[in-house]
PDB file of N, CA and C in Angstrom:
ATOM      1  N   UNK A   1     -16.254 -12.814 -10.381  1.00  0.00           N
ATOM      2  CA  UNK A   1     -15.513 -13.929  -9.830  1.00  0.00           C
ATOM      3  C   UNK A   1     -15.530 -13.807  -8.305  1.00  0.00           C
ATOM      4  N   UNK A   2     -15.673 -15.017  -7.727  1.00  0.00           N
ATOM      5  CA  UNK A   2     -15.487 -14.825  -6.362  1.00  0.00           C
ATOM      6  C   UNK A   2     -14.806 -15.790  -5.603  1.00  0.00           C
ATOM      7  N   UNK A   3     -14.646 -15.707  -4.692  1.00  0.00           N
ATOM      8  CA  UNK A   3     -13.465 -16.807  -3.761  1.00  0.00           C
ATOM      9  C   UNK A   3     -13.936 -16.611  -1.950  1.00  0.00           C
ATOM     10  N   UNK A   4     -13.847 -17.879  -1.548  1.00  0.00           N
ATOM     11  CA  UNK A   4     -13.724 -17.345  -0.004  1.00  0.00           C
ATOM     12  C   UNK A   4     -12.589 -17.241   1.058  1.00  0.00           C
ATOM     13  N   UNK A   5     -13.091 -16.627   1.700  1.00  0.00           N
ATOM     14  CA  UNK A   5     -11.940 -15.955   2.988  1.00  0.00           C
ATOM     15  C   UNK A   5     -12.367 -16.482   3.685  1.00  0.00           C
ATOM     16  N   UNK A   6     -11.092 -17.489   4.363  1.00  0.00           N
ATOM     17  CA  UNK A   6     -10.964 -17.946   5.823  1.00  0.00           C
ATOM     18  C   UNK A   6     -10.685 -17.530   7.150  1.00  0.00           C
ATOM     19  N   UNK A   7     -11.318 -17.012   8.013  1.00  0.00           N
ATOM     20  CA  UNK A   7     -10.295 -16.378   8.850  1.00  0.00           C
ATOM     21  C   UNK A   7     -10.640 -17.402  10.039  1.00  0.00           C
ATOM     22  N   UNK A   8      -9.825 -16.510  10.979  1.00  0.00           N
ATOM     23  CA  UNK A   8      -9.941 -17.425  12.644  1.00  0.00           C
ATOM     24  C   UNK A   8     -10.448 -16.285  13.249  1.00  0.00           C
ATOM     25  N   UNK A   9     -10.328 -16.506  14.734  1.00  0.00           N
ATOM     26  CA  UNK A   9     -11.625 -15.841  15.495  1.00  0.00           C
ATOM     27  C   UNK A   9     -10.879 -14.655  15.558  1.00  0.00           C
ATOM     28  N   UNK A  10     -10.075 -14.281  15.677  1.00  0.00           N
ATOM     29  CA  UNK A  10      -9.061 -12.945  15.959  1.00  0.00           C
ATOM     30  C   UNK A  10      -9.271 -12.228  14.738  1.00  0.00           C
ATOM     31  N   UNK A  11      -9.228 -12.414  13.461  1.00  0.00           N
ATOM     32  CA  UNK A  11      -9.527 -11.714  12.138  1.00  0.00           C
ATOM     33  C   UNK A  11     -10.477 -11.494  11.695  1.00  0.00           C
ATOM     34  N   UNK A  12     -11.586 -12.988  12.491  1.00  0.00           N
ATOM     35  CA  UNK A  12     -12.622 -12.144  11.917  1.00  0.00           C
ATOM     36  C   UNK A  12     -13.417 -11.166  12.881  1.00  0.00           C
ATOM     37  N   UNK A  13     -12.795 -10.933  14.241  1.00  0.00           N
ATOM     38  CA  UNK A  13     -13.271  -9.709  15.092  1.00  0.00           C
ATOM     39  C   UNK A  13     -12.702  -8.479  14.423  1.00  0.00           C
ATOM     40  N   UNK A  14     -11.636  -8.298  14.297  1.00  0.00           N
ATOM     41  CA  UNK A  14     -10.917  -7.514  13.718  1.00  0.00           C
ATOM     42  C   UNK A  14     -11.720  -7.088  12.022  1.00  0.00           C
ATOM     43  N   UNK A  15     -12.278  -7.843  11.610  1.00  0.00           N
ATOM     44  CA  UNK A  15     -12.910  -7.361  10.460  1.00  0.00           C
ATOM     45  C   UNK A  15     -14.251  -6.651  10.639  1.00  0.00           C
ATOM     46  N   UNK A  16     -15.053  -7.340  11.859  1.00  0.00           N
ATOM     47  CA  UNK A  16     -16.107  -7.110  12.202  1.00  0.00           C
ATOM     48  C   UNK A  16     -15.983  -5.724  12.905  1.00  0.00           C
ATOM     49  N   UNK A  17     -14.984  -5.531  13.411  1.00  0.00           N
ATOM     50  CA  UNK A  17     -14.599  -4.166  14.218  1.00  0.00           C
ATOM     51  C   UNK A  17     -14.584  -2.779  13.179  1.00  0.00           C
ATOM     52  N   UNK A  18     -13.367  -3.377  12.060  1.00  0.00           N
ATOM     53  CA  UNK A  18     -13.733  -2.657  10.559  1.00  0.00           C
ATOM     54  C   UNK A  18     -15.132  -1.932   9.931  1.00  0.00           C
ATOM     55  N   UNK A  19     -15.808  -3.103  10.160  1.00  0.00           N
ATOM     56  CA  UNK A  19     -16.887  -3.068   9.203  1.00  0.00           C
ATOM     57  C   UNK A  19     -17.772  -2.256   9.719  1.00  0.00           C
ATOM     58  N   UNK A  20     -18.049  -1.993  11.124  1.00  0.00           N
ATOM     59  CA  UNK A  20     -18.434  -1.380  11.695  1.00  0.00           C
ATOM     60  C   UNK A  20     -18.393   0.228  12.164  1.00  0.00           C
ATOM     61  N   UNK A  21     -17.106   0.497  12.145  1.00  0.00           N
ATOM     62  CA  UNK A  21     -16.410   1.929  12.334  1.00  0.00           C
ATOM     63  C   UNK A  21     -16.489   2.438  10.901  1.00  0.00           C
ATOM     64  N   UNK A  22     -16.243   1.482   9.264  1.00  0.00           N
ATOM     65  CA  UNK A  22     -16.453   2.428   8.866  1.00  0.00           C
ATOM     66  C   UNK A  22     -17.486   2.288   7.386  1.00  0.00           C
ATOM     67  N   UNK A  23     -18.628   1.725   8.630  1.00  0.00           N
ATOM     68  CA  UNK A  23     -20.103   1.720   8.097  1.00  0.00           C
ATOM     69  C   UNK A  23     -20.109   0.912   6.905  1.00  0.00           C
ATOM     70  N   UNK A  24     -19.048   0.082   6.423  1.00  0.00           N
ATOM     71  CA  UNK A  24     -19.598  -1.042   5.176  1.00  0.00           C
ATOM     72  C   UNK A  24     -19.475  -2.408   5.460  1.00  0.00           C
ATOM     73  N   UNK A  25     -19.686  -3.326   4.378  1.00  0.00           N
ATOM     74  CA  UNK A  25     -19.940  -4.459   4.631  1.00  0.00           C
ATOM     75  C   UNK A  25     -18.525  -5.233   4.907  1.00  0.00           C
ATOM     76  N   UNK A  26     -18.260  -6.424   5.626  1.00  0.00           N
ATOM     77  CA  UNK A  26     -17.162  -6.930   5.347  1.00  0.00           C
ATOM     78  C   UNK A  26     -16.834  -7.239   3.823  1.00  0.00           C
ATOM     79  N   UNK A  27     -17.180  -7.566   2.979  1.00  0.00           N
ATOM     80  CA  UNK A  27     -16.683  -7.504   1.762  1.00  0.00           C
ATOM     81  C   UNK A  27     -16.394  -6.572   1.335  1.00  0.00           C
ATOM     82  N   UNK A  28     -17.145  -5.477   1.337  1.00  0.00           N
ATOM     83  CA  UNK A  28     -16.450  -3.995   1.509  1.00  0.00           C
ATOM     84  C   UNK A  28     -15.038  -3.878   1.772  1.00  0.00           C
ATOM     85  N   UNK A  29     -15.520  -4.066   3.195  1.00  0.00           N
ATOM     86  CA  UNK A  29     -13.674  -3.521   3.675  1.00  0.00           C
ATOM     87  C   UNK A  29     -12.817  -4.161   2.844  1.00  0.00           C
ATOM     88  N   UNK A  30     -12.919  -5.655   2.670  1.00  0.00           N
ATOM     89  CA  UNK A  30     -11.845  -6.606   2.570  1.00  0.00           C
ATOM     90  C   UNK A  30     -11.170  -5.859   1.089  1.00  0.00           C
ATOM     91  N   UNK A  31     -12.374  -5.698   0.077  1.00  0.00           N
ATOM     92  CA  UNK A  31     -12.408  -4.977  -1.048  1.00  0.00           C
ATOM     93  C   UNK A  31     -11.387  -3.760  -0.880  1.00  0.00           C
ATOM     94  N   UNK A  32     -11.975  -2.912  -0.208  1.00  0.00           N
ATOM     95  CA  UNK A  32     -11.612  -1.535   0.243  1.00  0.00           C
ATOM     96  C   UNK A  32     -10.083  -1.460   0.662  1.00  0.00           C
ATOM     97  N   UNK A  33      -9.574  -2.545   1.490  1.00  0.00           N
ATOM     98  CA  UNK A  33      -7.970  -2.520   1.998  1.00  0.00           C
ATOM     99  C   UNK A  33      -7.398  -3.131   0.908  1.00  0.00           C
ATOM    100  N   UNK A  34      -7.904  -4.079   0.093  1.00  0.00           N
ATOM    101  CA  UNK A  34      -6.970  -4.620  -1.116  1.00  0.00           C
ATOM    102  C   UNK A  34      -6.890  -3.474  -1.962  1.00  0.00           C
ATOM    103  N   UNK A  35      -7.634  -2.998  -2.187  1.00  0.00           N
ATOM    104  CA  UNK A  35      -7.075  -1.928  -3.310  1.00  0.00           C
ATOM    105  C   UNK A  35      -6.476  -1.265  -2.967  1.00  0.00           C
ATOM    106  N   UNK A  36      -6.456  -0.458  -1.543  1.00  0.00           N
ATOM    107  CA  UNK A  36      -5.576   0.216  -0.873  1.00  0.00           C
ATOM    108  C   UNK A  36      -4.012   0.151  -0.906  1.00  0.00           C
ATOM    109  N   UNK A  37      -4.303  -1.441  -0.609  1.00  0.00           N
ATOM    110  CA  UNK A  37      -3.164  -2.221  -0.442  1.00  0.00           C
ATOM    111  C   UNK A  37      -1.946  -2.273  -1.652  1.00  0.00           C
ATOM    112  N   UNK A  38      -2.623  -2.496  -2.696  1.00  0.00           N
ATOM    113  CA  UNK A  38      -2.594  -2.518  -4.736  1.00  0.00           C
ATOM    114  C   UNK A  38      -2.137  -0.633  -4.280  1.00  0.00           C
ATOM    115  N   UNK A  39      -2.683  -0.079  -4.180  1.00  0.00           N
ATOM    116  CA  UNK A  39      -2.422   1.762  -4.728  1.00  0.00           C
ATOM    117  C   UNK A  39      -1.113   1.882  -4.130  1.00  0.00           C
ATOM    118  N   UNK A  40      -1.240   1.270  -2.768  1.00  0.00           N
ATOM    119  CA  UNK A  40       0.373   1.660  -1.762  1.00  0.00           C
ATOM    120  C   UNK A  40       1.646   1.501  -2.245  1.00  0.00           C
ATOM    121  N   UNK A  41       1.588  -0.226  -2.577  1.00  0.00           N
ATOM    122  CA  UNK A  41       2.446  -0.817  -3.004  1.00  0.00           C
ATOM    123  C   UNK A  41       2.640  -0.296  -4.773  1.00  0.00           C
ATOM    124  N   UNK A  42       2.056   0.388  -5.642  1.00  0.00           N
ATOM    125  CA  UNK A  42       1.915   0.523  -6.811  1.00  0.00           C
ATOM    126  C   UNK A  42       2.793   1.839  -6.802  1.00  0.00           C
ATOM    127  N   UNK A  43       2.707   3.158  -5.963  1.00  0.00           N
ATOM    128  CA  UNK A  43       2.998   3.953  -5.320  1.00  0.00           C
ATOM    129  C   UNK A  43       4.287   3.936  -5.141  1.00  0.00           C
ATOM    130  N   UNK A  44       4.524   2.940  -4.247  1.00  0.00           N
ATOM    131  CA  UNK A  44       5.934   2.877  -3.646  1.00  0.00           C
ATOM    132  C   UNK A  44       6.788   2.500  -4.838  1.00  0.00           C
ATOM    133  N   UNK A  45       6.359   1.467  -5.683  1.00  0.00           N
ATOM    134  CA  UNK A  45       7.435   1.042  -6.925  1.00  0.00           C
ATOM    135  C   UNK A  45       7.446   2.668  -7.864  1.00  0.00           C
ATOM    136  N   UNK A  46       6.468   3.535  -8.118  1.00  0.00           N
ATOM    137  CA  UNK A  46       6.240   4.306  -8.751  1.00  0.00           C
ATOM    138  C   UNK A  46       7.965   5.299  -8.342  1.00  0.00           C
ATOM    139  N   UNK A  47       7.664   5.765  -6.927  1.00  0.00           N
ATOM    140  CA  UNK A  47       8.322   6.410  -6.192  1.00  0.00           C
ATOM    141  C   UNK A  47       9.897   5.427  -6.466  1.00  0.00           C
ATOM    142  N   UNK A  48      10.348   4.718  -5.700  1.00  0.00           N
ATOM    143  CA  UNK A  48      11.494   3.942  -6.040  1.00  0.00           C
ATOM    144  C   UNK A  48      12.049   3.923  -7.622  1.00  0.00           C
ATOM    145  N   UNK A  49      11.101   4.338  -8.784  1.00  0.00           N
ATOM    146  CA  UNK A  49      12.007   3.750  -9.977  1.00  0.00           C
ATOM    147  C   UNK A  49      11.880   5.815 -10.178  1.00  0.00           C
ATOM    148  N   UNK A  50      11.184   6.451  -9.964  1.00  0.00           N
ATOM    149  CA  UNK A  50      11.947   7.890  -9.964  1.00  0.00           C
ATOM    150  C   UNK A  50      13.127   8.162  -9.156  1.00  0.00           C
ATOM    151  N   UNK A  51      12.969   7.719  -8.200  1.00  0.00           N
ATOM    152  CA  UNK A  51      14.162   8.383  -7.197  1.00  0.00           C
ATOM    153  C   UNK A  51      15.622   7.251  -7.940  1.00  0.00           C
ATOM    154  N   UNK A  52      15.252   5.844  -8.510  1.00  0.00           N
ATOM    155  CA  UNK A  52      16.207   5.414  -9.139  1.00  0.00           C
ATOM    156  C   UNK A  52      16.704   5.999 -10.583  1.00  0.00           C
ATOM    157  N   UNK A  53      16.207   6.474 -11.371  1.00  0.00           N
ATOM    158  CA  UNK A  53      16.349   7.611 -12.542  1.00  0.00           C
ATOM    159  C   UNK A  53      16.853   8.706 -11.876  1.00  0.00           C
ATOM    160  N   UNK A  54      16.688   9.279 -11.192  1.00  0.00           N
ATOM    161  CA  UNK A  54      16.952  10.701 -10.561  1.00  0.00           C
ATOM    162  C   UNK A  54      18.361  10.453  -9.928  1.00  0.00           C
ATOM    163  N   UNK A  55      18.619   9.370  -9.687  1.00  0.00           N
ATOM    164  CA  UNK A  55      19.741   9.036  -9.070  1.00  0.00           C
ATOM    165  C   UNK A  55      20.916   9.205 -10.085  1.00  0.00           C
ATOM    166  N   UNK A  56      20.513   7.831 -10.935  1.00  0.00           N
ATOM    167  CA  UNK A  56      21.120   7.746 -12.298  1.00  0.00           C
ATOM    168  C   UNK A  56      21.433   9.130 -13.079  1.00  0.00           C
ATOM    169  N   UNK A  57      20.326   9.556 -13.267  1.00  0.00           N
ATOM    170  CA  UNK A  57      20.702  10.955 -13.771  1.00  0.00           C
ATOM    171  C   UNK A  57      21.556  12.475 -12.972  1.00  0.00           C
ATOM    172  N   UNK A  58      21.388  12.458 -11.811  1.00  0.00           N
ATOM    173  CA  UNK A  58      21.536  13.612 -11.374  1.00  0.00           C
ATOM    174  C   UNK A  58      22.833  12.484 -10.020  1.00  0.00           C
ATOM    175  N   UNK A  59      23.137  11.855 -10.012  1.00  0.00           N
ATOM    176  CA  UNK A  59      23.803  10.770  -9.029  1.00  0.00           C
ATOM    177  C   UNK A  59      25.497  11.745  -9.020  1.00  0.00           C
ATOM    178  N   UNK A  60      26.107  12.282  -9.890  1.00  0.00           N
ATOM    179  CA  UNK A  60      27.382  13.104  -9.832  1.00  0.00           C
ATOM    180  C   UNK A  60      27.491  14.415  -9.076  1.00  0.00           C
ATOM    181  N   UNK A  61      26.053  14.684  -9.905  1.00  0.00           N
ATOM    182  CA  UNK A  61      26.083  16.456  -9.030  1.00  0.00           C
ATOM    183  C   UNK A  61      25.454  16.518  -7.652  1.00  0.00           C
ATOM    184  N   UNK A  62      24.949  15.600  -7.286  1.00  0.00           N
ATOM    185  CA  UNK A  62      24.106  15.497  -5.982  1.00  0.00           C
ATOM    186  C   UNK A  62      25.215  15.172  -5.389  1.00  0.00           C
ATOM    187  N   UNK A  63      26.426  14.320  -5.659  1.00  0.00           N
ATOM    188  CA  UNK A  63      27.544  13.647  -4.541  1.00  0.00           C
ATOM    189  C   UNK A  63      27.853  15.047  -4.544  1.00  0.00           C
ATOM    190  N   UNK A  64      28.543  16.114  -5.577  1.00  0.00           N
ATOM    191  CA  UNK A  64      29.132  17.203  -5.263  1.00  0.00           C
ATOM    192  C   UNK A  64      28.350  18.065  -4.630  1.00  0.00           C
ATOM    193  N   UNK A  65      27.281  18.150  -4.751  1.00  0.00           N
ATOM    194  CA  UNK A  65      26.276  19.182  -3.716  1.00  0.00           C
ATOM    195  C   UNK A  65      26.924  18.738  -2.661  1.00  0.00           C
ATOM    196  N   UNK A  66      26.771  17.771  -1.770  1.00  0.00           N
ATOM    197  CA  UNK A  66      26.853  17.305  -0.547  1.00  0.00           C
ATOM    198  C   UNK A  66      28.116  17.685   0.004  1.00  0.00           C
ATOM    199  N   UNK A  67      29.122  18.042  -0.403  1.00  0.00           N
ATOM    200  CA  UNK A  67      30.594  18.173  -0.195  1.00  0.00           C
ATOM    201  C   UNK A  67      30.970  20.103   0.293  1.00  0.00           C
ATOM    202  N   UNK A  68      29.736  20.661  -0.629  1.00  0.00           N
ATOM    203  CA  UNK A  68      29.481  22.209  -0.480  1.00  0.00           C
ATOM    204  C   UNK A  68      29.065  22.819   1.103  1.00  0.00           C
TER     205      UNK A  68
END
């Protein structure tokens, strides 16, 4: 499947600058930062619903740690 990308002159220097430093194609990159983008954000919810369990679970004795 494919789709096109619009950019303006500022994005697409900025891509061209990309593509260049790190030797692939602009579709590459564009490729390359979306998934990035997908792992980060996938990551961060990953991280947020442990530290929300961990909370939940351990949320009494951690207030009393803090008081020690």
């Amino acid at each position: 499947m494919s789709f096109t990308l619009r950019t303006d002159d500022q994005l697409d220097g900025i891509l061209t600058e990309l593509s260049e430093d790190m030797n692939l194609s602009k579709q590459e990159v564009v490729r390359h930062l979306i998934l990035e983008g997908a792992e980060r954000i996938h990551r961060r919810k990953r991280l947020e619903a442990a530290y929300s369990s961990t909370l939940n679970q351990y949320g009494d004795a951690l207030d009393r740690l803090k008081d020690l």
